[in-house]
N, C-alpha and C. Protein backbone atom coordinates (compact mmCIF):
# COMPACT_ATOMS: atom_id res chain seq x y z
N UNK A 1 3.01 20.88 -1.65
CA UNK A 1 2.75 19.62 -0.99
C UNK A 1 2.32 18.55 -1.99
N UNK A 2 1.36 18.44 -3.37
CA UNK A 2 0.73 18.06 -3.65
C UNK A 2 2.43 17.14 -4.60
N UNK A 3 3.25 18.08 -5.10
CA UNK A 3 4.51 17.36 -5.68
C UNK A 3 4.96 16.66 -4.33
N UNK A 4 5.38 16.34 -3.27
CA UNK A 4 5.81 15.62 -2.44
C UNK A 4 4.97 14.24 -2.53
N UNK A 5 3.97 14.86 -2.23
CA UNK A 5 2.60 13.48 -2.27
C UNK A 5 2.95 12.69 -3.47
N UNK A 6 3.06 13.45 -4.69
CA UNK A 6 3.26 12.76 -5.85
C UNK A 6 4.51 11.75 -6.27
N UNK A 7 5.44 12.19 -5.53
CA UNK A 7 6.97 11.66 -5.75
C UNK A 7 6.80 10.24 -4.70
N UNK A 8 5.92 10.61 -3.37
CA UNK A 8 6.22 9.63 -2.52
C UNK A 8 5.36 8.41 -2.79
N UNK A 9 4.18 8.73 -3.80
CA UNK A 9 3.23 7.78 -3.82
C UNK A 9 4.04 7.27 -5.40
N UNK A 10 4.85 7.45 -5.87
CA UNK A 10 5.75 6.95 -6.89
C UNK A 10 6.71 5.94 -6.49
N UNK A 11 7.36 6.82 -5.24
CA UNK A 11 8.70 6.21 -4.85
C UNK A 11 8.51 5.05 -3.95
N UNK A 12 7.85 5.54 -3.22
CA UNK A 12 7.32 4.22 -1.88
C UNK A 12 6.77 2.85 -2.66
N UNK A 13 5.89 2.95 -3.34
CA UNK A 13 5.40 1.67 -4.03
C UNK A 13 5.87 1.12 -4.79
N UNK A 14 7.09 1.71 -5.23
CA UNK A 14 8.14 1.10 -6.66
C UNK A 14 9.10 0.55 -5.64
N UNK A 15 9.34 0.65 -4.31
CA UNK A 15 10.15 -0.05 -3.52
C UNK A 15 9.89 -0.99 -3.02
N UNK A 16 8.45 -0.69 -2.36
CA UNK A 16 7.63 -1.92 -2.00
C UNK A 16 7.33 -3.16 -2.85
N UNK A 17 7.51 -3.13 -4.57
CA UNK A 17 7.43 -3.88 -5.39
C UNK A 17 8.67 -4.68 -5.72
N UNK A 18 9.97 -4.17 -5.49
CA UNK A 18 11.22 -4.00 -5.66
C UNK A 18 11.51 -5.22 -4.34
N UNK A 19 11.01 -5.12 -3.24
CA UNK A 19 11.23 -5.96 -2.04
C UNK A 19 10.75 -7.30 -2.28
N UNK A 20 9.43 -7.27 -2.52
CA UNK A 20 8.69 -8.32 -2.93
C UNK A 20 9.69 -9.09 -3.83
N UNK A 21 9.64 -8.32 -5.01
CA UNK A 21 10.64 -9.63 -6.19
C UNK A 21 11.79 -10.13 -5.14
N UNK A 22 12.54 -9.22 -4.48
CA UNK A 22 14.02 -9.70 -4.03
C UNK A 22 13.76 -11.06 -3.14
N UNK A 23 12.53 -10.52 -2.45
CA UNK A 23 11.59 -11.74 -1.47
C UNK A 23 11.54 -12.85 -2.22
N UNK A 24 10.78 -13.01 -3.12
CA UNK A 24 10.28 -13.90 -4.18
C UNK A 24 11.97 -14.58 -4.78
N UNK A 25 12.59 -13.82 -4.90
CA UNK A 25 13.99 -14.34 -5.99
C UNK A 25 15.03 -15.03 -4.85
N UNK A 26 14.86 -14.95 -4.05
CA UNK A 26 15.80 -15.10 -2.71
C UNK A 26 14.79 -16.26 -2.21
N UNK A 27 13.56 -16.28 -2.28
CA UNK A 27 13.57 -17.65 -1.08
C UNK A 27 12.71 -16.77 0.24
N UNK A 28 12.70 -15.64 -0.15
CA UNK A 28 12.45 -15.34 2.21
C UNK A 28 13.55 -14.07 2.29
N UNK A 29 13.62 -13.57 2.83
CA UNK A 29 13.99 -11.94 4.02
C UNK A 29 15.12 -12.51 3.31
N UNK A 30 15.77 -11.36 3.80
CA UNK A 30 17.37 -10.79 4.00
C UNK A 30 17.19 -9.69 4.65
N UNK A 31 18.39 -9.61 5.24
CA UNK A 31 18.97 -7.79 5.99
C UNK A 31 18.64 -6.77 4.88
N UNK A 32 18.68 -6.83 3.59
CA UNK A 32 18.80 -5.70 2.99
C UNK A 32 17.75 -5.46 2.24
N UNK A 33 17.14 -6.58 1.93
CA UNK A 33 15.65 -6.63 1.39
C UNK A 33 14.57 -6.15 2.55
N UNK A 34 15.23 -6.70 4.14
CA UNK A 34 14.20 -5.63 4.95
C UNK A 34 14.17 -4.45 5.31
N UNK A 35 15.21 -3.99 5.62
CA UNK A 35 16.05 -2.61 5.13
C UNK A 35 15.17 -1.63 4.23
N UNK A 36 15.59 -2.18 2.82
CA UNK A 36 14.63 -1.45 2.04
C UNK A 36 13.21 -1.70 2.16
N UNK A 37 12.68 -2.85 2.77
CA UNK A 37 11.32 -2.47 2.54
C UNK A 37 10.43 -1.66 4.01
N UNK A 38 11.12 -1.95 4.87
CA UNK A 38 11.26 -0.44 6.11
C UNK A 38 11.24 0.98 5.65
N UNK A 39 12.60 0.97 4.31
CA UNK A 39 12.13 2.49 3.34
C UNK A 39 10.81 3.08 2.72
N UNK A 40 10.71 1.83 2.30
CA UNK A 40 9.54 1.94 1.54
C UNK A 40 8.28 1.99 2.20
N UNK A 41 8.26 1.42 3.64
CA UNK A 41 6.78 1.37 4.16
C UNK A 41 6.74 2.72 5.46
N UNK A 42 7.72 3.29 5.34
CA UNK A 42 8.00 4.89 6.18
C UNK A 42 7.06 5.64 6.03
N UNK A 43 7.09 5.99 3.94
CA UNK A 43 5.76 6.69 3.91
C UNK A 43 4.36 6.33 3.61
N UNK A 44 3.95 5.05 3.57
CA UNK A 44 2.94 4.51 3.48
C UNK A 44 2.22 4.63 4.60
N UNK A 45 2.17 5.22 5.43
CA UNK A 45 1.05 4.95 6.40
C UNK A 45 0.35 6.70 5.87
N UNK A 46 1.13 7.79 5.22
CA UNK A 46 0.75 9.05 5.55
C UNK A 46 0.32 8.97 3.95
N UNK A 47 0.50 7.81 3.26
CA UNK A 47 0.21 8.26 1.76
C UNK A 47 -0.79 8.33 1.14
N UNK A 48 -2.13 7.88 1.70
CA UNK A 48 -3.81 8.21 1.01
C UNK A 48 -3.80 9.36 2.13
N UNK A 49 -3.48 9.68 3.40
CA UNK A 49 -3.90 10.77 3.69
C UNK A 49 -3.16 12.05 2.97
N UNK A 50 -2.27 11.62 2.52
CA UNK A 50 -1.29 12.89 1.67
C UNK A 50 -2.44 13.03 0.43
N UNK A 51 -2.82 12.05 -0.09
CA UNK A 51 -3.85 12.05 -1.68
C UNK A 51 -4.80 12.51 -1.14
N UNK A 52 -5.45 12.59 -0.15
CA UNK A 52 -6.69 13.28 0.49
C UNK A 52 -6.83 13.95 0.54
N UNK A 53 -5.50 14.83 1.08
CA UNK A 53 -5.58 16.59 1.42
C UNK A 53 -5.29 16.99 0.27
N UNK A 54 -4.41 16.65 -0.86
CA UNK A 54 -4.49 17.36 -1.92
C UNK A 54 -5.11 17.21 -3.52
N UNK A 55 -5.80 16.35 -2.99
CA UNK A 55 -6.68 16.17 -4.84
C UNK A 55 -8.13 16.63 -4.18
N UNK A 56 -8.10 16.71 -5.57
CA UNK A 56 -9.54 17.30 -5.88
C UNK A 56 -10.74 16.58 -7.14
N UNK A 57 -11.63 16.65 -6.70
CA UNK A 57 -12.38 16.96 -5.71
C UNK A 57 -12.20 16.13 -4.38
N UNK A 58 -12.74 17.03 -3.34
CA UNK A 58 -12.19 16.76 -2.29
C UNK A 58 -13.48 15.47 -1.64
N UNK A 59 -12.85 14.57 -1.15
CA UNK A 59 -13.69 13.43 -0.97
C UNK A 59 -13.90 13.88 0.12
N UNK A 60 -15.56 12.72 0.98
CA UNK A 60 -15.94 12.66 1.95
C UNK A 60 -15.45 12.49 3.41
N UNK A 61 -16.07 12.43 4.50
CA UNK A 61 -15.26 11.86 5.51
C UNK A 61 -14.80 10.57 5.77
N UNK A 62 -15.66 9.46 4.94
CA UNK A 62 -15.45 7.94 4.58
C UNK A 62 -13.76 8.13 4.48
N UNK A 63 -13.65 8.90 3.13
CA UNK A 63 -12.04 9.05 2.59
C UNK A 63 -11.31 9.15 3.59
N UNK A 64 -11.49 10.23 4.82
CA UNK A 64 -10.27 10.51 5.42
C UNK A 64 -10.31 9.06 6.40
N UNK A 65 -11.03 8.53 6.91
CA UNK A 65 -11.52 7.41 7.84
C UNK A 65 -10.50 6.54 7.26
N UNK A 66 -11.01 6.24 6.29
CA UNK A 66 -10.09 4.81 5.01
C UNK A 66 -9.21 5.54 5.25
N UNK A 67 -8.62 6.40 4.66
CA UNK A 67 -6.89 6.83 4.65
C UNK A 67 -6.07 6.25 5.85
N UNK A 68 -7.22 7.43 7.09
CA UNK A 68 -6.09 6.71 8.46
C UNK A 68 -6.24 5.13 8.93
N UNK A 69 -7.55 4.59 8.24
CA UNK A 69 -7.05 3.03 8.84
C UNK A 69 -6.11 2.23 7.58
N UNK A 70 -6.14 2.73 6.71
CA UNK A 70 -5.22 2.13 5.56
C UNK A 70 -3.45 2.53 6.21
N UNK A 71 -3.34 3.71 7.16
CA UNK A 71 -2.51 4.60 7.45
C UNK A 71 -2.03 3.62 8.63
N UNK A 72 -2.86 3.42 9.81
CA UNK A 72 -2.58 2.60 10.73
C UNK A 72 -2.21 1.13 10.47
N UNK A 73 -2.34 0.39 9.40
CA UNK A 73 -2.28 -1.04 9.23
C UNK A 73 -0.62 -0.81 8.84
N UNK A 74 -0.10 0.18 8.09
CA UNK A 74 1.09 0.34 7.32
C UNK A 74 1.90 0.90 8.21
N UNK A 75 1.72 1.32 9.67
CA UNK A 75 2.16 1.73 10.80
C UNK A 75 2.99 0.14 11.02
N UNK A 76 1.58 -0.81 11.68
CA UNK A 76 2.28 -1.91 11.34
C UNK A 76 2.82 -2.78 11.35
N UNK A 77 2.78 -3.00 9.82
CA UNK A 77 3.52 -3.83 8.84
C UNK A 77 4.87 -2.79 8.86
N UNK A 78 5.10 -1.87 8.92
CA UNK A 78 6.43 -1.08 9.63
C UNK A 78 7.11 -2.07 10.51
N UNK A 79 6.45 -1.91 11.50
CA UNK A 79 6.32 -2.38 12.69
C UNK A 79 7.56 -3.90 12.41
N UNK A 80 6.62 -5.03 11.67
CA UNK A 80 6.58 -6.04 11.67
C UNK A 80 8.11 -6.35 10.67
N UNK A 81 8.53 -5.49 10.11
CA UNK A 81 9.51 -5.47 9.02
C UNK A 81 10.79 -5.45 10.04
N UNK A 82 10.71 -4.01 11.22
CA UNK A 82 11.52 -3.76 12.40
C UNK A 82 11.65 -5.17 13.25
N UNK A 83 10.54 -6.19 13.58
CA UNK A 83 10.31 -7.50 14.11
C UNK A 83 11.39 -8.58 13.78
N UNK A 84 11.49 -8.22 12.37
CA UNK A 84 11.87 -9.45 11.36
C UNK A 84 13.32 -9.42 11.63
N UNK A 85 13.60 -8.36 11.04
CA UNK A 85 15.00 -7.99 11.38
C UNK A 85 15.82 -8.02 12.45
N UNK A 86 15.00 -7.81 13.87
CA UNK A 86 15.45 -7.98 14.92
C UNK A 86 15.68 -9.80 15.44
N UNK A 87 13.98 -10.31 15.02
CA UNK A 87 14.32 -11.59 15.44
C UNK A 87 14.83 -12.73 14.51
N UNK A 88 15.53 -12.21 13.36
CA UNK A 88 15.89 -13.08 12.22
C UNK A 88 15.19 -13.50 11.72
N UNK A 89 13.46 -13.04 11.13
CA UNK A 89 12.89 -13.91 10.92
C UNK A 89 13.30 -14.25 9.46
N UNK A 90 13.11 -15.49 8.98
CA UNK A 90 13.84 -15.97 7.47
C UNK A 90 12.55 -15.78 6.22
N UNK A 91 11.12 -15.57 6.47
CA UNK A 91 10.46 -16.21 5.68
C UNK A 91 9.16 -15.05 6.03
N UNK A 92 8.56 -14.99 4.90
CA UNK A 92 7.35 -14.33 5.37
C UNK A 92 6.09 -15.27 6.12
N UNK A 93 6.40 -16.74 5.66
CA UNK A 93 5.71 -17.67 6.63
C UNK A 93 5.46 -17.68 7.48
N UNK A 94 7.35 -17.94 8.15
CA UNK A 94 7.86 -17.48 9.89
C UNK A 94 7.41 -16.47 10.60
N UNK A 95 7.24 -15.47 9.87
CA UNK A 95 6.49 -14.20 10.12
C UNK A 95 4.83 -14.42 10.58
N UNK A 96 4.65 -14.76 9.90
CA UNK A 96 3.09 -14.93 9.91
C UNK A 96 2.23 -16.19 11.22
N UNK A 97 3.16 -16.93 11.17
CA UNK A 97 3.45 -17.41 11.97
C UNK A 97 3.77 -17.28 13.70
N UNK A 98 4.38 -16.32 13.50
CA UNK A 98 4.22 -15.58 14.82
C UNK A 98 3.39 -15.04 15.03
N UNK A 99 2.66 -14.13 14.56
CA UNK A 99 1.71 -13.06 14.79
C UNK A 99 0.61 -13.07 13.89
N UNK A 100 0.51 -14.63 13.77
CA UNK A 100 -0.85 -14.08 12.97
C UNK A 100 -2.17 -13.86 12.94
N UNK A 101 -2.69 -14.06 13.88
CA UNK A 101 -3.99 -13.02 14.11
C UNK A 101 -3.84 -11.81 14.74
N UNK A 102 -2.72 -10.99 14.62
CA UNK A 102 -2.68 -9.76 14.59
C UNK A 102 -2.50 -9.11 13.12
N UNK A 103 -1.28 -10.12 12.90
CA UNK A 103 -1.10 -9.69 11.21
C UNK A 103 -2.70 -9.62 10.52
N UNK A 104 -3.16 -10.92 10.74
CA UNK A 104 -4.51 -10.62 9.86
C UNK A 104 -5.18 -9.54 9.99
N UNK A 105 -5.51 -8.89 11.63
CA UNK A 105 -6.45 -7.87 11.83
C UNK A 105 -6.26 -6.63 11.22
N UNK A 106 -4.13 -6.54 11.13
CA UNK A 106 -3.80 -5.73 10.35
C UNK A 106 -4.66 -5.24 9.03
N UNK A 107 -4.09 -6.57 8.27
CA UNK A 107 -4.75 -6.61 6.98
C UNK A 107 -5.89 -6.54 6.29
N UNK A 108 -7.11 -6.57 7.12
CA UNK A 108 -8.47 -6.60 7.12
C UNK A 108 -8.38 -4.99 7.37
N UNK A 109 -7.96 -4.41 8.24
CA UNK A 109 -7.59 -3.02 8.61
C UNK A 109 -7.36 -2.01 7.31
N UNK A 110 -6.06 -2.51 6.55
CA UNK A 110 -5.59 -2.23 5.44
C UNK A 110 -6.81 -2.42 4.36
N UNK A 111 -7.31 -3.57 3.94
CA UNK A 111 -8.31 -3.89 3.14
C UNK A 111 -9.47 -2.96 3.56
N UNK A 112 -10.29 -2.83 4.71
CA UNK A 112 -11.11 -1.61 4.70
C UNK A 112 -11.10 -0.05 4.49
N UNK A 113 -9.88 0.23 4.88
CA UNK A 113 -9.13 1.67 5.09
C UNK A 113 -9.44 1.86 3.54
N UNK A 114 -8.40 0.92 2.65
CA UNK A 114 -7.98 1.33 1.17
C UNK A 114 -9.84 0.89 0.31
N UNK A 115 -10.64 0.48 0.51
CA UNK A 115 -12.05 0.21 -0.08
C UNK A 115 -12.75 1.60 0.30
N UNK A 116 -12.47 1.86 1.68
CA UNK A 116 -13.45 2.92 1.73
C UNK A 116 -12.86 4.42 1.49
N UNK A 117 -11.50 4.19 1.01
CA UNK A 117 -10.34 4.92 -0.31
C UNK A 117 -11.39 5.59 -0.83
N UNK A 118 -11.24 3.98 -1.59
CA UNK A 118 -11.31 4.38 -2.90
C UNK A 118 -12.64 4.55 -3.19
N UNK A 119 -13.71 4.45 -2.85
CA UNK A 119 -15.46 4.41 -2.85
C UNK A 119 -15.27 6.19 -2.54
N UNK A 120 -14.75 6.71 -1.34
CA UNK A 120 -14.87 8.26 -1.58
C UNK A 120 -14.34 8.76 -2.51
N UNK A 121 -13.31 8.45 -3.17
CA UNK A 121 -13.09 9.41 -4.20
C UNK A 121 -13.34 9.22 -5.74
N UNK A 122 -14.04 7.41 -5.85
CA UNK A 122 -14.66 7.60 -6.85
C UNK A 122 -16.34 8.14 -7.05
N UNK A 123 -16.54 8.44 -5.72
CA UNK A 123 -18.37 9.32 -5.18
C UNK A 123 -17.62 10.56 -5.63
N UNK A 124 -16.29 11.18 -5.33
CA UNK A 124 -16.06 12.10 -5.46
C UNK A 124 -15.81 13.13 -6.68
N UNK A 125 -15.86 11.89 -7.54
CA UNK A 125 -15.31 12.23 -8.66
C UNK A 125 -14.06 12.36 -9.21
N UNK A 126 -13.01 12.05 -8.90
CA UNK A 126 -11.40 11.69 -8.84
C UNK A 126 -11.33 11.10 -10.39
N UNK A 127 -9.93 11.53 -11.31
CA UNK A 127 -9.88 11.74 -12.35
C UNK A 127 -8.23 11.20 -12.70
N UNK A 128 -8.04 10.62 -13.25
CA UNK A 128 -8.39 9.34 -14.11
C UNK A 128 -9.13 7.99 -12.97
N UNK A 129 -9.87 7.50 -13.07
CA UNK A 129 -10.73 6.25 -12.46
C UNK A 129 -9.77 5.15 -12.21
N UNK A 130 -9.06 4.45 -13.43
CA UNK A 130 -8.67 3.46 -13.45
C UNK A 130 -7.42 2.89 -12.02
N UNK A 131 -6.60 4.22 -11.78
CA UNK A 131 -5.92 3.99 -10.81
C UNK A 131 -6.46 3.61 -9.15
N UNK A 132 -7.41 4.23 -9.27
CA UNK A 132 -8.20 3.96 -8.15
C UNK A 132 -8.83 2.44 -8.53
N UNK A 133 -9.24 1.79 -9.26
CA UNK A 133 -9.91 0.79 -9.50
C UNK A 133 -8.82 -0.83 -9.69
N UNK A 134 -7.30 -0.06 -10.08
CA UNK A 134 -6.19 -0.84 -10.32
C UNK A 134 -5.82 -1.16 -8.61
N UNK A 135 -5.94 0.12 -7.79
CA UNK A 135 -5.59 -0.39 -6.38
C UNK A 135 -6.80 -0.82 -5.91
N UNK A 136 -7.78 -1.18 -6.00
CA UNK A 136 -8.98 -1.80 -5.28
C UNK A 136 -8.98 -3.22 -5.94
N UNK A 137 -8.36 -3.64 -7.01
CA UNK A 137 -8.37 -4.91 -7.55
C UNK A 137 -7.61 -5.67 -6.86
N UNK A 138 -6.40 -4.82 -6.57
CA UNK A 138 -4.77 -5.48 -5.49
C UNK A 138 -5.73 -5.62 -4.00
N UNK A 139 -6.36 -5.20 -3.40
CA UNK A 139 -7.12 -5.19 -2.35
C UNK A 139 -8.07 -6.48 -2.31
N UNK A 140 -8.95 -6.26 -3.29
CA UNK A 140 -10.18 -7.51 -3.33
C UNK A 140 -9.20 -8.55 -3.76
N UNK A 141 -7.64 -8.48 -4.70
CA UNK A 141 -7.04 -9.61 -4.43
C UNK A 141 -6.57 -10.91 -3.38
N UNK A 142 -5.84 -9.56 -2.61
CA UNK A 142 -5.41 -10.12 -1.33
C UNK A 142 -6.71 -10.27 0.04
N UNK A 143 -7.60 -9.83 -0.31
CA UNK A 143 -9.32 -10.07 0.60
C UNK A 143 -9.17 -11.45 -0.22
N UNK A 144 -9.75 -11.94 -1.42
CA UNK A 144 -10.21 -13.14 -1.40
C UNK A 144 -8.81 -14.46 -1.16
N UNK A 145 -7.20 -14.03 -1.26
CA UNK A 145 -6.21 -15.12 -0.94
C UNK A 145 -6.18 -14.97 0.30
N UNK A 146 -6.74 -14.44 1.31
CA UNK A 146 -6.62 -14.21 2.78
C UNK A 146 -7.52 -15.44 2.98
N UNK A 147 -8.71 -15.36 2.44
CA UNK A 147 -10.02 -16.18 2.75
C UNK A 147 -9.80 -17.91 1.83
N UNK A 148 -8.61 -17.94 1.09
CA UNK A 148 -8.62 -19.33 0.66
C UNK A 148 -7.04 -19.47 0.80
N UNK A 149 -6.81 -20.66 0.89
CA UNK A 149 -5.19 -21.13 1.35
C UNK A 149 -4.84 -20.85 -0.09
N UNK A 150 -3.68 -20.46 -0.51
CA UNK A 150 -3.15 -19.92 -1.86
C UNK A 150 -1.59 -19.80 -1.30
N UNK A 151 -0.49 -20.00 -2.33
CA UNK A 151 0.78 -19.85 -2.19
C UNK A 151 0.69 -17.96 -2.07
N UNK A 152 2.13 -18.01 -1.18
CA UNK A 152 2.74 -16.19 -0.78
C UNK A 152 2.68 -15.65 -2.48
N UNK A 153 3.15 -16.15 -3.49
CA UNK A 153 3.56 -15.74 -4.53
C UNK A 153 1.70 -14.81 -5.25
N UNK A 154 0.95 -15.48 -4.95
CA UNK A 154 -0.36 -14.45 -5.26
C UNK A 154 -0.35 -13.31 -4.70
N UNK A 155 -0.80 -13.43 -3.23
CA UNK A 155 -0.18 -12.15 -2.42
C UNK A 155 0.47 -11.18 -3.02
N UNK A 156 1.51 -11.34 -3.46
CA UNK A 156 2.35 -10.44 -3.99
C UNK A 156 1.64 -9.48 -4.84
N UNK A 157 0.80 -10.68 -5.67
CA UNK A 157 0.82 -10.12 -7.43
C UNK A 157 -0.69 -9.22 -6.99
N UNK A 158 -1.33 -9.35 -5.82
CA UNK A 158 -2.34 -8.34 -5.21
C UNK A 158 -1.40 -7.02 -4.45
N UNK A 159 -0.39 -7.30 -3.72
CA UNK A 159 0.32 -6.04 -3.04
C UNK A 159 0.79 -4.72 -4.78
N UNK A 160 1.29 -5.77 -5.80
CA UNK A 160 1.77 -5.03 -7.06
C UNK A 160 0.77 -4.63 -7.49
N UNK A 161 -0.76 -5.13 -7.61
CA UNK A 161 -1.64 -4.20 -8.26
C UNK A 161 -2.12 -3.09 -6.99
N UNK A 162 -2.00 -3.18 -6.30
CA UNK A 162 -2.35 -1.26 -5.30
C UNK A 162 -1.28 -1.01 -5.42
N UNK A 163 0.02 -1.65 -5.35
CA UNK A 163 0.99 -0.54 -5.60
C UNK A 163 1.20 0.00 -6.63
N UNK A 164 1.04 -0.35 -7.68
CA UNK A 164 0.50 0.07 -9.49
C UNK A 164 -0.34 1.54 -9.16
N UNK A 165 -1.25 0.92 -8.30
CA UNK A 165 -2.53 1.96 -8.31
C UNK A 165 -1.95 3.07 -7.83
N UNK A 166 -1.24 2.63 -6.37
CA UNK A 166 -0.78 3.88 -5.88
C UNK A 166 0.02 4.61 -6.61
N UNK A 167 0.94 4.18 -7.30
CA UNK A 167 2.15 4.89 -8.20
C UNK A 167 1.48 5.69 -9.40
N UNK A 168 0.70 4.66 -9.90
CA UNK A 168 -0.33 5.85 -11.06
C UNK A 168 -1.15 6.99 -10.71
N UNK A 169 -1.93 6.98 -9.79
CA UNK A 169 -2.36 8.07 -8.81
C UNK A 169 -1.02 8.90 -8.65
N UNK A 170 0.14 8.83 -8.15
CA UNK A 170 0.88 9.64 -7.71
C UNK A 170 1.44 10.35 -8.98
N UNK A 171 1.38 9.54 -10.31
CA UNK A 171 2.09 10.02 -11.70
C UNK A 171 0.68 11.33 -12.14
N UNK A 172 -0.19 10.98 -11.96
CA UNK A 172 -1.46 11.61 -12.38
C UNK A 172 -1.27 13.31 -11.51
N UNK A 173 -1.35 12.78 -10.27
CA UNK A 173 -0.93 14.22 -9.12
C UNK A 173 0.29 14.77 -10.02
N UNK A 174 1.21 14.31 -9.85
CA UNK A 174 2.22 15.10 -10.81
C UNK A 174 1.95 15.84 -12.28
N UNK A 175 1.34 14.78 -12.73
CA UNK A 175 1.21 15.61 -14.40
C UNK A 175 0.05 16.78 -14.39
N UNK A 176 -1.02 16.49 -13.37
CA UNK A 176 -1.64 17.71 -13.02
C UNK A 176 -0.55 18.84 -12.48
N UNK A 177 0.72 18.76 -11.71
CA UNK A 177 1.20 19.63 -11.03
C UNK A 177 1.99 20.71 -12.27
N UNK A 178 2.43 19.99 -13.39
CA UNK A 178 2.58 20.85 -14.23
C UNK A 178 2.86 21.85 -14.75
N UNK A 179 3.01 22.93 -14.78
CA UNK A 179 2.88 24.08 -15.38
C UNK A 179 2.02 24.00 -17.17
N UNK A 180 1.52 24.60 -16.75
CA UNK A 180 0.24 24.64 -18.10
C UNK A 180 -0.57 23.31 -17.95
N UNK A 181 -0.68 22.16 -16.88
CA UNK A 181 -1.36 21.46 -17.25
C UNK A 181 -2.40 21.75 -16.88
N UNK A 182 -3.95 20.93 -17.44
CA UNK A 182 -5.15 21.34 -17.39
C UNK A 182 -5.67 21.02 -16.05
């Protein structure tokens, strides 16, 4: 299990980063940019609870709490990707726009889930630090551009640092998975 966890917390966030630019380079949505980022946000709702059950040391109940509300917000923003596509939306604006004090509650959702992450498993002792601290930076990013008017293009560059985090965490699970590693 712990190689699945590892591949998906690789693969999912290198897609999710991958959408963003196409977002960013395009102007707003497309069919195929939402497409893929529907791929990519499939396994994100199960992916700190996947890092939960299999690293070690094994964090608190905080951890599993954060996982499933980090788990439920990425339910979703699923959700909202399926929305887009259906109702043409052109823009992540347009988007936001529709739904946005749900979107927000989402995201405040997401922002607590992934803080109280990462606080259990750095109580826990979780090994290398920095990845955990690289996705809590993408977090307190997008917490403080939520709270001040800022162009979509910041946003982003907070979604790329947890997804950094997440992908390094998932490279780390792997190189522990190893054979002979320590």
């Amino acid at each position: 299990m712990a190689i699945a966890v590892g591949i998906a917390a690789l693969v999912a966030p290198a897609l999710h980063v991958i959408t963003d630019i196409l977002e960013w380079r395009h102007g707003g949505f497309s069919t195929a940019q939402l497409w893929l980022n529907y791929v990519a946000f499939l396994p994100m709702p199960w992916l700190l609870l996947g890092l939960h059950a299999v690293c070690e040391p094994r964090q608190n109940l905080l951890g599993l709490i954060g996982a499933g509300l980090y788990g439920v917000a990425f339910t979703y923003f699923a959700h909202t990707t399926l929305y887009s596509l259906a109702e043409g939306i052109p823009t992540y604006e347009a988007l936001w726009s529709r739904l946005g004090t749900l979107y927000t509650v989402h995201g405040a959702v997401m922002v607590l889930g992934g803080f109280l992450f990462v606080w259990s498993a750095l109580l826990a002792g979780w090994r290398p630090r920095w990845p955990l601290l690289l996705f809590a930076s993408g977090l307190v990013l997008n917490l403080l551009l939520a709270l001040i008017p800022s162009p979509e293009v910041l946003q982003t560059i907070g979604s790329a640092l947890q997804n950094c985090g997440l992908m390094a965490m998932g490279c780390a699970l792997l190189v522990r998975q190893r054979p002979g590693a320590a």
